[in-house]
Protein backbone atom coordinates (compact mmCIF):
# COMPACT_ATOMS: atom_id res chain seq x y z
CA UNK A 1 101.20 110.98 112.27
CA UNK A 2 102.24 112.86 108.85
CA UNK A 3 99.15 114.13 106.90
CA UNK A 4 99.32 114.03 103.61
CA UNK A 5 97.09 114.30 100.30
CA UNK A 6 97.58 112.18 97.25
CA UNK A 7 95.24 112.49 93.89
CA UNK A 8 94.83 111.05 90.53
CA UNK A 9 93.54 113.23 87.65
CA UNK A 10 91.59 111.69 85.55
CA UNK A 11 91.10 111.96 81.85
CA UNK A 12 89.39 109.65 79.98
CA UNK A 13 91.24 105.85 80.60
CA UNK A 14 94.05 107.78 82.11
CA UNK A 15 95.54 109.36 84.64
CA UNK A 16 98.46 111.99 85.47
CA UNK A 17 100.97 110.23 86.92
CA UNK A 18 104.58 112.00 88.87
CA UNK A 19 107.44 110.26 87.71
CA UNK A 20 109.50 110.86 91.06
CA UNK A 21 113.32 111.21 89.77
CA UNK A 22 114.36 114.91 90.83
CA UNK A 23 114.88 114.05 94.70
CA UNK A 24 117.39 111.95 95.37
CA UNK A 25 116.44 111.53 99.41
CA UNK A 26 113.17 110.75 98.03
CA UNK A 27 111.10 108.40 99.56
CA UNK A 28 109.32 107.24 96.37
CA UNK A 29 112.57 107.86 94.31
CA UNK A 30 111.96 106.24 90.68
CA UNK A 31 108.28 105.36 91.95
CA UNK A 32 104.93 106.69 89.77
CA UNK A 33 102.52 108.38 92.03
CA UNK A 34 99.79 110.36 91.74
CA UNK A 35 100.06 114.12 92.79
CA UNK A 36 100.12 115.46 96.01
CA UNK A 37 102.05 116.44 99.54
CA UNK A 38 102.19 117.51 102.74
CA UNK A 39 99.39 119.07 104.63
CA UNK A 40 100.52 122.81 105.96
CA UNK A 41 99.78 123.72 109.60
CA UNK A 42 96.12 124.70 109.53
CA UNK A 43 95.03 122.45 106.29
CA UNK A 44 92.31 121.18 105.85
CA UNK A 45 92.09 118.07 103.20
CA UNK A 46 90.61 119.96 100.38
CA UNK A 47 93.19 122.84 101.39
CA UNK A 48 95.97 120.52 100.48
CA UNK A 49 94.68 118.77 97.99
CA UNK A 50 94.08 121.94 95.57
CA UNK A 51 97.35 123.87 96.70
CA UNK A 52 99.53 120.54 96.28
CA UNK A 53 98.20 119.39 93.34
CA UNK A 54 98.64 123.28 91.65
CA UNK A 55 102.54 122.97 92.91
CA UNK A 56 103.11 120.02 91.15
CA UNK A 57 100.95 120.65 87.85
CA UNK A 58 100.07 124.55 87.31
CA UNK A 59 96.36 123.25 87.56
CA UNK A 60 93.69 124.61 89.68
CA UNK A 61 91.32 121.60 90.25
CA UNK A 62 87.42 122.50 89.76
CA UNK A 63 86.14 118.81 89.95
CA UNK A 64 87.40 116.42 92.43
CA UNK A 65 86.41 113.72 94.55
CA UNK A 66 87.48 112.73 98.54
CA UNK A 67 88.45 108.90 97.83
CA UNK A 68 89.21 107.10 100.66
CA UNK A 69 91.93 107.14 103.70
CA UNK A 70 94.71 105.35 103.24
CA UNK A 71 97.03 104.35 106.26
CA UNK A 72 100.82 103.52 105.93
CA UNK A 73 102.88 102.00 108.73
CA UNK A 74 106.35 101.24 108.29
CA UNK A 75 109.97 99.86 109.71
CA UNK A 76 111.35 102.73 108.34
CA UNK A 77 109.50 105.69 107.33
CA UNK A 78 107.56 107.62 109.38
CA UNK A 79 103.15 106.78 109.65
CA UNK A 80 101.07 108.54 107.55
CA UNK A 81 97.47 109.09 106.93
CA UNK A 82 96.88 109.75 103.39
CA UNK A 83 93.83 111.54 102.10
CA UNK A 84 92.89 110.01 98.41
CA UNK A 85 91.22 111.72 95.78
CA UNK A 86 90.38 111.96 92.07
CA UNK A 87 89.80 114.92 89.88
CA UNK A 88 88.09 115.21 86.44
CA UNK A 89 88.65 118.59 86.32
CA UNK A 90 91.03 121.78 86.33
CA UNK A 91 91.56 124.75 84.31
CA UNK A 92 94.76 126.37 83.97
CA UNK A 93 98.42 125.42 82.17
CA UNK A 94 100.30 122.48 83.38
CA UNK A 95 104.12 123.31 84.03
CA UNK A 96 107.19 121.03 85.12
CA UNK A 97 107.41 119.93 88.49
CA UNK A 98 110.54 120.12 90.25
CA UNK A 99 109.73 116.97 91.56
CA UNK A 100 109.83 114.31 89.11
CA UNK A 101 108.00 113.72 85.40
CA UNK A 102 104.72 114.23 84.99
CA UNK A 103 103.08 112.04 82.19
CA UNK A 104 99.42 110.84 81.33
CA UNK A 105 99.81 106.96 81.56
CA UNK A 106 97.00 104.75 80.14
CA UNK A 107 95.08 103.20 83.53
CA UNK A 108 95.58 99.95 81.69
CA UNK A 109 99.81 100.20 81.86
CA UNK A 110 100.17 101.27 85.70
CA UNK A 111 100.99 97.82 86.31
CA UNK A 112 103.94 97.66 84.56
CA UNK A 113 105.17 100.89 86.19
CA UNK A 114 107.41 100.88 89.27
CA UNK A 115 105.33 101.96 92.38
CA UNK A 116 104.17 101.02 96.22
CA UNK A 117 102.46 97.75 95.91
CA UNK A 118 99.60 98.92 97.72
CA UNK A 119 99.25 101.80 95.54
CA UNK A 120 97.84 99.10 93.19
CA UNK A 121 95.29 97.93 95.82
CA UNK A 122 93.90 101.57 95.92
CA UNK A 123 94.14 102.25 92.32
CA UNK A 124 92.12 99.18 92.11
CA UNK A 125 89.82 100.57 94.44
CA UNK A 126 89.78 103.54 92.70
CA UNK A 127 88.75 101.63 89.28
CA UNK A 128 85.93 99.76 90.72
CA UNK A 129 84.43 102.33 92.28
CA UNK A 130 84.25 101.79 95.79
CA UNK A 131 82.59 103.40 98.01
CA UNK A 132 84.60 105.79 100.05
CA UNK A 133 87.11 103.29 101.84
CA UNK A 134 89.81 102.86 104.71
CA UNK A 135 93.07 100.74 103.73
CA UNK A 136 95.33 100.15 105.79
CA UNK A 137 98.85 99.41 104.51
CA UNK A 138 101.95 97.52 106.50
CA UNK A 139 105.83 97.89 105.21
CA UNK A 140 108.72 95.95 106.15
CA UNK A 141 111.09 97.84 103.99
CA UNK A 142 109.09 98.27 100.34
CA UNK A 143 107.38 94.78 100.82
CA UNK A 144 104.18 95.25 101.62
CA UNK A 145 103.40 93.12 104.75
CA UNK A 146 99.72 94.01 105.60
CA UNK A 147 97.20 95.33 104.44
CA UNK A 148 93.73 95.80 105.72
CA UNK A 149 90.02 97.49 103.87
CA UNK A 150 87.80 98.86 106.54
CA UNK A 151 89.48 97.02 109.01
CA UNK A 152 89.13 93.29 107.13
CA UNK A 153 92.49 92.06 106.53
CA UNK A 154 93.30 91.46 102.82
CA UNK A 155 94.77 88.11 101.33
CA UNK A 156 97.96 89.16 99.70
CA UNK A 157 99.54 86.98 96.65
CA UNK A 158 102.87 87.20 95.53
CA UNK A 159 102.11 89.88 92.92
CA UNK A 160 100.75 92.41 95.83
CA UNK A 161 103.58 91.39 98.32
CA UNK A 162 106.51 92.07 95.67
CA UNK A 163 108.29 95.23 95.63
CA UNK A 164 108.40 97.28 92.12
């Protein structure tokens, strides 16, 4: 299973958000995501979490916050075990990433962005609070087919199955 960090800096009612449109073979092509990547042989969470997010950004995190685990299962794509965090604060100068935009997007206009409908679950998550969580997330394609907090399944409406 792919390990992988994923993290949303936070400042004020918003957060940096990657526009991914560099990549074409890009799994989240045209999606908004937070920041983040793959963990290097040897990583630990943290590890990844500040090297990733200094790739993307140019920012060296001094404040952040171990979120939740987030599990994604897929017909297509590989599983993955995603370690979610938050930071409210860095030092340093941001830069481009070669990856996609980068942007500060008002929490209250995610929604309207195209991304993983269970990103919103988390980001939910995220808003309210919770206590440090487990989701697990089921794709058929990008529908979102499952998903699952600390092993309860969730009810899922049309607005969380739909794909963005």
């Amino acid at each position: 299973m792919l390990n992988t960090t994923l993290c949303y800096l936070e400042r004020g009612d918003e957060y940096l958000m990657l526009h991914r449109v560099k990549k074409e073979r890009d799994v989240n092509h045209d999606k908004w995501v937070g920041v983040g990547g793959k963990f290097q042989d040897g990583e630990s969470p943290e590890e990844c979490l500040l090297r990733e997010t200094f790739e993307e950004t140019g920012l060296t995190l001094t404040e952040y916050r171990y979120r939740g685990i987030v599990t994604f299962v897929s017909d297509r794509w590989p599983a993955e075990l995603m370690h979610l965090f938050t930071a409210t604060g860095w030092t340093g100068v941001p830069h481009a990433c070669d990856e996609g935009d980068l942007e500060w997007i008002a929490k209250k206009d995610l929604s309207a962005l195209p991304m993983w409908a269970g990103d919103a679950l988390f980001l939910r998550l995220l808003e309210e609070n919770a206590p440090f969580f487990s989701l697990k997330l089921r794709y058929e394609g990008e529908r979102l087919a499952y998903a699952a907090l600390n092993g309860t399944p969730l009810r899922l409406g049309p607005e969380e199955r739909k794909k963005n």
